[in-house]
Structures are given as structure tokens and as C-alpha cells.
Protein backbone atom coordinates (compact mmCIF):
# COMPACT_ATOMS: atom_id res chain seq x y z
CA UNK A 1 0.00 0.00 0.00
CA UNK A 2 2.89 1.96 0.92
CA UNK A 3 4.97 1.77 -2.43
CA UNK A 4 1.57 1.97 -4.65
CA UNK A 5 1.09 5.65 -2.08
CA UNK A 6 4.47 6.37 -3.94
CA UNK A 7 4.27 5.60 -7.45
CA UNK A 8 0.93 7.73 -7.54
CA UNK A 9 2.55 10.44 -5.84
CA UNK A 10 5.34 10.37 -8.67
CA UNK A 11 3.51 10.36 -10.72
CA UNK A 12 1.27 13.19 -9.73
CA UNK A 13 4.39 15.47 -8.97
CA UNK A 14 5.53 14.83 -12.54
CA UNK A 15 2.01 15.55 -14.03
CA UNK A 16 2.08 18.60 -11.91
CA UNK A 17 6.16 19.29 -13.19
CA UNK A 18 4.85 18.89 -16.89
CA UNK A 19 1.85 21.31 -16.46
CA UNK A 20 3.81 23.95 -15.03
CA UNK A 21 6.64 23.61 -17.53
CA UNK A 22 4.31 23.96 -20.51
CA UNK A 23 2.14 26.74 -18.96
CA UNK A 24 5.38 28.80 -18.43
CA UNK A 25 6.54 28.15 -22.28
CA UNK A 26 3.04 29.07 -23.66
CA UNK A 27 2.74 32.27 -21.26
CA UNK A 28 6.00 33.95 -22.68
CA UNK A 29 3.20 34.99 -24.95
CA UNK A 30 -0.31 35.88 -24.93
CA UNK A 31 -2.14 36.36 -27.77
CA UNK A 32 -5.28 38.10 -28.51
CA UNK A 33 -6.43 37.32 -32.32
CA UNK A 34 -9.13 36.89 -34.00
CA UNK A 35 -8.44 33.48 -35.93
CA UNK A 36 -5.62 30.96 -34.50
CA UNK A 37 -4.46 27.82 -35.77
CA UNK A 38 -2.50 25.08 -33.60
CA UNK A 39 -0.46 22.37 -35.34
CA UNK A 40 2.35 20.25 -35.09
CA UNK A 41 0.64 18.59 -31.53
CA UNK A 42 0.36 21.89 -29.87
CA UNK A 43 4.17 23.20 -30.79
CA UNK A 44 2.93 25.80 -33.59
CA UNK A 45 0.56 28.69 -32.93
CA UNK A 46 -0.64 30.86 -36.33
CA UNK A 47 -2.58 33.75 -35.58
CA UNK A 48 -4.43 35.34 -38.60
CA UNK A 49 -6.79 38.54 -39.56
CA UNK A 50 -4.47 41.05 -37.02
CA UNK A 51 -4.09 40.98 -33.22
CA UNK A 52 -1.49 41.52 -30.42
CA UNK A 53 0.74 39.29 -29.13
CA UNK A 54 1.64 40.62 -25.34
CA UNK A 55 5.37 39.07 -23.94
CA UNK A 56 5.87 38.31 -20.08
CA UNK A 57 8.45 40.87 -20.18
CA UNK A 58 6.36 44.20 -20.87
CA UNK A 59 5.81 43.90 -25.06
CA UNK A 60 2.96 44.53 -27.10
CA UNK A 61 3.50 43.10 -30.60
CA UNK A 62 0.86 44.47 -33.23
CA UNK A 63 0.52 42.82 -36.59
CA UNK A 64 -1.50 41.08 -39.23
CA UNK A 65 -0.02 37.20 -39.04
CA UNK A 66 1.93 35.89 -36.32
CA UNK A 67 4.09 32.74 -36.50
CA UNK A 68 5.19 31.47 -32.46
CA UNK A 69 6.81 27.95 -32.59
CA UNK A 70 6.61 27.11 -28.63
CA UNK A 71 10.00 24.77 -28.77
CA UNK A 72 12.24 27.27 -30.46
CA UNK A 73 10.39 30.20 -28.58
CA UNK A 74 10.90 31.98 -31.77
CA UNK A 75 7.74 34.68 -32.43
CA UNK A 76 7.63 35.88 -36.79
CA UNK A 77 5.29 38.76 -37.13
CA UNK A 78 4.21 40.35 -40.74
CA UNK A 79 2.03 42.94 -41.92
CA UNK A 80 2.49 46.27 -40.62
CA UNK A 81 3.97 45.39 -37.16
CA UNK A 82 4.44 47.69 -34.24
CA UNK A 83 6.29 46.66 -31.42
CA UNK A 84 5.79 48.69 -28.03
CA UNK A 85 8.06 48.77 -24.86
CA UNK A 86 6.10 50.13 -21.96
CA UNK A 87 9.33 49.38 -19.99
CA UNK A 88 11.96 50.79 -21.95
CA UNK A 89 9.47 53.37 -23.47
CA UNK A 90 9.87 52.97 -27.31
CA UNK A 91 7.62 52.16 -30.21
CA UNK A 92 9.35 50.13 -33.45
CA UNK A 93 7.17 49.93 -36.74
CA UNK A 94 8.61 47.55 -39.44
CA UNK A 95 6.98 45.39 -42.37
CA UNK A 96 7.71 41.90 -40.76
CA UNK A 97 9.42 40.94 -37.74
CA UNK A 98 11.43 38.06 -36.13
CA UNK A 99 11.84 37.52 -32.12
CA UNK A 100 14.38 35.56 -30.94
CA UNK A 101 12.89 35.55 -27.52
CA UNK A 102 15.61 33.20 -25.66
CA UNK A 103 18.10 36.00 -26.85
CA UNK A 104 16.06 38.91 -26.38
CA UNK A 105 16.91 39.91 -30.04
CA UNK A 106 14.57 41.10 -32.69
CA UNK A 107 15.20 41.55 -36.39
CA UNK A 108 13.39 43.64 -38.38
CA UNK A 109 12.86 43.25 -42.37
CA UNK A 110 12.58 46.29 -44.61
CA UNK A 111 11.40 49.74 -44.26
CA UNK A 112 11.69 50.24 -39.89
CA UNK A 113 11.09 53.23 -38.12
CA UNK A 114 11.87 53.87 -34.13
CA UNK A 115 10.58 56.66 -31.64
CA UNK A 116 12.96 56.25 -28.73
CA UNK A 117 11.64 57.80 -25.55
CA UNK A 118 9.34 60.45 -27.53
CA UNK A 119 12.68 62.07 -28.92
CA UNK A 120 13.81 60.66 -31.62
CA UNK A 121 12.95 59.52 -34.59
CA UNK A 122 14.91 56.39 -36.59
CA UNK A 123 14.28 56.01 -40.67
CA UNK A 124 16.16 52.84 -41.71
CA UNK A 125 15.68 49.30 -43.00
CA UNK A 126 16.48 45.90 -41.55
CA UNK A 127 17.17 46.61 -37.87
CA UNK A 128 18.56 44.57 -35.11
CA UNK A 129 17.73 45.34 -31.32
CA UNK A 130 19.00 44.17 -28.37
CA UNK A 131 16.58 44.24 -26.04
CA UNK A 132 18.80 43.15 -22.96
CA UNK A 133 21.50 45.39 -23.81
CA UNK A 134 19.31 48.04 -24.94
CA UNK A 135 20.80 48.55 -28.61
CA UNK A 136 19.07 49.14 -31.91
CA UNK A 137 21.75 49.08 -34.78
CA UNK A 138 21.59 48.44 -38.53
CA UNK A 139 24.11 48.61 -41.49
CA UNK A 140 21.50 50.95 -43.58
CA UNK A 141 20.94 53.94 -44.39
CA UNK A 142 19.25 55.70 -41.60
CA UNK A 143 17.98 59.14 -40.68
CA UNK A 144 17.80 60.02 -37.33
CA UNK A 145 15.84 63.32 -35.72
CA UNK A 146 15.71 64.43 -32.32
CA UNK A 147 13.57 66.59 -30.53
CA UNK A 148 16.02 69.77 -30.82
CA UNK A 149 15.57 69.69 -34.72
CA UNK A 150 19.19 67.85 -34.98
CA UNK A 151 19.33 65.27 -38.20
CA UNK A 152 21.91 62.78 -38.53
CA UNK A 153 22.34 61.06 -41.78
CA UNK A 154 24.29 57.77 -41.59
CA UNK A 155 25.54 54.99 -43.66
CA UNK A 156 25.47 52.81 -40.54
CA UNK A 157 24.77 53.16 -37.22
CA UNK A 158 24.65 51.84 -33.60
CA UNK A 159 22.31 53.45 -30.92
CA UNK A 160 22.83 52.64 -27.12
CA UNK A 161 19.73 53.98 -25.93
CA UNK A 162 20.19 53.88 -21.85
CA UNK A 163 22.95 56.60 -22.84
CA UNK A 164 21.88 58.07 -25.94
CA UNK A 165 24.71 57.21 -27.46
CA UNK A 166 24.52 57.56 -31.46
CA UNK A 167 27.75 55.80 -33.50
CA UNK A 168 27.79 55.83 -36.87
CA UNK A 169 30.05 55.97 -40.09
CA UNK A 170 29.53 58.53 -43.01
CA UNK A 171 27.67 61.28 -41.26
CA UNK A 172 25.85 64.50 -42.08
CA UNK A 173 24.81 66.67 -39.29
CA UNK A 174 22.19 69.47 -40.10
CA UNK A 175 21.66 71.57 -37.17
CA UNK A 176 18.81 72.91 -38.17
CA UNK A 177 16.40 70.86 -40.47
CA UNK A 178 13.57 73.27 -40.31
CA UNK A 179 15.16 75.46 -42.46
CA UNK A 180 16.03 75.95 -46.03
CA UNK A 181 19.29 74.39 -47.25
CA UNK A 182 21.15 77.65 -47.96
CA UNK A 183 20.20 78.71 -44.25
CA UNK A 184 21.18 76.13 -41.96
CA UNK A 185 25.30 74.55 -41.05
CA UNK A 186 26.24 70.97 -42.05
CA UNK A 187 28.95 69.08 -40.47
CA UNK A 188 30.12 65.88 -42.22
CA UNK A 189 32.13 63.15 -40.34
CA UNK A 190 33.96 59.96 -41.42
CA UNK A 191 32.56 58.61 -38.24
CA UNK A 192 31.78 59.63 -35.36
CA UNK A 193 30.23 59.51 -31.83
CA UNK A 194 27.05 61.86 -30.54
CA UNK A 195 25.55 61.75 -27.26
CA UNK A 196 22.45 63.21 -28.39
CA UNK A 197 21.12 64.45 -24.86
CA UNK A 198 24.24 66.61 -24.26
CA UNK A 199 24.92 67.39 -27.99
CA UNK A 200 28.92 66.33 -26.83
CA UNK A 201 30.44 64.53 -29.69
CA UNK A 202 33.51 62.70 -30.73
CA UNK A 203 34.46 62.78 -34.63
CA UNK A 204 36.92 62.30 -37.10
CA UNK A 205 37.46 63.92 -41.16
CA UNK A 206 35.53 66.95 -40.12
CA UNK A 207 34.02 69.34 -42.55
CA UNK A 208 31.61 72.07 -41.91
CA UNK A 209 29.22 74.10 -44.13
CA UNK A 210 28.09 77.25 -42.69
CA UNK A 211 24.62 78.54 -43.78
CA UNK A 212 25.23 81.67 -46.45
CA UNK A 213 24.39 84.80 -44.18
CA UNK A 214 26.58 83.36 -40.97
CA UNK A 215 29.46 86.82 -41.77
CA UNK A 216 26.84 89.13 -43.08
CA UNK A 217 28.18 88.71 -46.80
CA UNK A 218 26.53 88.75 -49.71
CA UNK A 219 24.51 85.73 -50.28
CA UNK A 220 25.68 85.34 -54.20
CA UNK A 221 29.42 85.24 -53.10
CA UNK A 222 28.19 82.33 -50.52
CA UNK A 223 26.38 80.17 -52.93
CA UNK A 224 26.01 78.88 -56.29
CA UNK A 225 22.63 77.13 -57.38
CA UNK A 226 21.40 77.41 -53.94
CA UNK A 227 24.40 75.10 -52.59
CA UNK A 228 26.79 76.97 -49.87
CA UNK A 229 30.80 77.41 -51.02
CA UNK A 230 31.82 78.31 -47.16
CA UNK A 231 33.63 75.32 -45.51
CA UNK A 232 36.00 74.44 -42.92
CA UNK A 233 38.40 71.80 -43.31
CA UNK A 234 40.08 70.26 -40.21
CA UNK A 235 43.40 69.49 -41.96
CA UNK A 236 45.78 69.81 -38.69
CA UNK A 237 43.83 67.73 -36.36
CA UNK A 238 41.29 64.66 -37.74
CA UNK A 239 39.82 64.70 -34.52
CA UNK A 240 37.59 66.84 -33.38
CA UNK A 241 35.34 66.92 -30.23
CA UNK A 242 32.63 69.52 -29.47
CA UNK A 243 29.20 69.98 -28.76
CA UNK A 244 26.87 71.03 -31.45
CA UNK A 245 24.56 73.34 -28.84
CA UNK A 246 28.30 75.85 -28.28
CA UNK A 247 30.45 75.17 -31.78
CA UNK A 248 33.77 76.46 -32.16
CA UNK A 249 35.44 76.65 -34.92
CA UNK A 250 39.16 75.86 -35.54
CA UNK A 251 40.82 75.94 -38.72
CA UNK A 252 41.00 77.29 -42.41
CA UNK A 253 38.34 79.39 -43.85
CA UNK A 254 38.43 79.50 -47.57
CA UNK A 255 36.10 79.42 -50.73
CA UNK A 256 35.82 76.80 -52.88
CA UNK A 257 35.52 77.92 -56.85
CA UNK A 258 32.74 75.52 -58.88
């Protein structure tokens, strides 16, 4: 009687083990969806006609299809996706989406745009964020705008968002991009280093175009089909660190004939 008291209680503690285990792997998600399909015994989840996939960890996944295979814990998203941090406090719009969620990584495929912390604003394609070490990077093209009316053109980038740190390579700073072209400065780096709360930065192969009126000379000495001639080269020292709110200038004035 004994030993049968202890078999049954096995085997009720590993009923109870395997019910907890699989309640924990299908909870990393929670879907809300109009239509779902469940194949492959219980391992693939399809959810159709739009919905919202909500993580354990604070994400709201928006999208037309969604794709969760419970034994990779991989979620695939398509169709105008949104992905919203209420943690971390930032939105992510893409045309399809993968989530590694083991790794806390998330791809995105084409056209993505990000609004970090209500401040600025990410135009690029195919991006990669780390959600554990809070980085969104991407070797695209990418515009970036803040909320001080700063743009930053890139040919790749890296953002570390906990510090606002923006890396890139082959940058254009406007300082202004409210204005006209012929009335706003633009700085061009090899590559370079912003923090984009303080405006500090950290670059290399500077050049800077000042807008046309900056010495109170004529603006058809200053420009020729609407494009500025006044630069500074920083021939002496490839280095150059500033901040974009106070700028300095050090080196050569001179005008370029076209």
C-alpha cells in the first residue's frame, strides 16, 4: 500500500512538473487574435486577420499574421507590425518581424522606423535590437531626428539607448532641419560619436558648411545654385570633439571655386 502511495505520488508530482513547464513556455506569450491555428501537436501557434501578441516581459507586438513555434520560442510577425516597450518606453514599426525571444533579439525586415523615448525619430531598414543590452543598430541607411531639430544622416549606425549614445560611419549633421538648405550649417564626419542628450560629440574627417548669411556677406558670393561654397576643413587635427549646442570653430576658412 505503501509503495503503490508512492508511485501515484510520482507520478502526480511529474504531471504537476509537466503542467507547469508547458504553462510557463506558452505564457511567454499571450495572444489576442481573432483566428488561430495550432499544429504540429500543440508546438505551432498561427494567428491570422491582425491581433497583439503581449510578452511576459512588458511587449505589445501588433501585426496582421503571427508565427510562435513554442519549442524554439521563436515569435515571426508580418504585416504592418508595431512593437511597443512600456518598460523601456519605445515604439518600433517595421513590415515583418522576427523575435528571438531566448536571446532577447529582434530583427526587423525592410522599411523600420523607431521613436525612442518620444525624442527621436529612426528612418532605416532591416534593424537589429538588443533588447537586454538596450541597442538598436543596422548597417543601412538611416535618418535620425531628435527633438532639438538635430538630423543625422548615416551609412550605418549603432544606438545605445540607456545613454543616448549615437555611432555611426559617413555622417551629415544638419543643425537645423527646419530650415532651407542655404540657411542652416552641415557638419560631415567619417565617423563619429554623438551623445544626443548633451549634444557632446567625438568625430573624425571633419568638414563644416556654414549657412550663407553666418558673416553678413553677400549671399551670391556664398552660394552657387542654392548650394553653400563656405567650408571648414580640419586638416591639422582629424579629430575633433565639441558639442553642437556651443560650436567652435578651428581651422581654415576658404572658398571653394565651382
Amino acid at each position: 500500500m505503501r509503495n503503490n502511495f508512492k508511485i501515484i505520488l510520482v507520478k502526480t508530482l511529474i504531471i504537476i512538473f509537466f503542467l507547469i513547464s508547458t504553462a510557463n513556455t506558452i505564457e511567454q506569450f499571450n495572444f489576442d487574435i481573432t483566428e488561430i491555428e495550432i499544429t504540429d501537436n500543440g508546438n505551432q501557434f498561427k494567428g491570422l486577420k491582425r491581433g497583439f501578441a503581449t510578452s511576459d516581459n512588458g511587449l505589445i507586438i501588433e501585426a496582421d499574421i503571427f508565427e510562435y513555434n513554442k519549442l524554439t520560442n521563436i515569435l515571426n510577425a508580418y504585416g504592418k507590425v508595431e512593437i511597443n516597450d512600456l518598460i523601456n518606453n519605445y515604439i518600433i514599426f517595421a513590415d515583418n518581424i522576427t523575435y528571438i525571444k531566448n536571446k532577447e533579439t529582434i530583427f526587423t525586415q525592410g522599411d523600420t522606423k523607431a521613436i525612442i523615448e518620444s525624442k527621436y525619430n529612426f528612418l532605416s531598414k532591416n534593424v537589429t535590437l538588443l533588447r537586454d543590452k538596450k541597442e538598436l543598430y543596422s548597417s543601412e541607411f538611416t535618418e535620425v531626428k531628435d527633438d532639438k531639430f538635430t538630423q543625422y544622416n548615416l551609412n550605418t549606425f549603432r544606438f545605445y539607448i540607456e545613454e543616448s549614445l549615437l555611432k555611426g560611419k559617413n555622417i551629415e549633421v544638419i543643425s537645423d532641419y527646419t530650415k532651407s538648405s542655404g540657411n542652416r550649417e552641415l557638419y560631415t564626419y567619417k565617423d563619429g560619436i554623438f551623445n544626443l542628450k548633451t549634444k557632446d560629440f567625438n568625430a573624425s574627417d571633419t568638414k563644416i558648411f556654414l549657412e550663407k548669411n553666418i558673416f553678413g556677406l553677400n549671399k551670391s558670393l556664398l552660394s552657387l545654385d542654392d548650394k553653400p561654397l563656405l567650408s571648414v576643413n580640419f586638416e591639422e587635427n582629424n579629430n575633433l570633439t565639441a558639442n553642437l549646442n556651443a560650436p567652435r570653430v578651428y581651422g581654415c576658412f576658404f572658398f571653394q571655386k565651382r
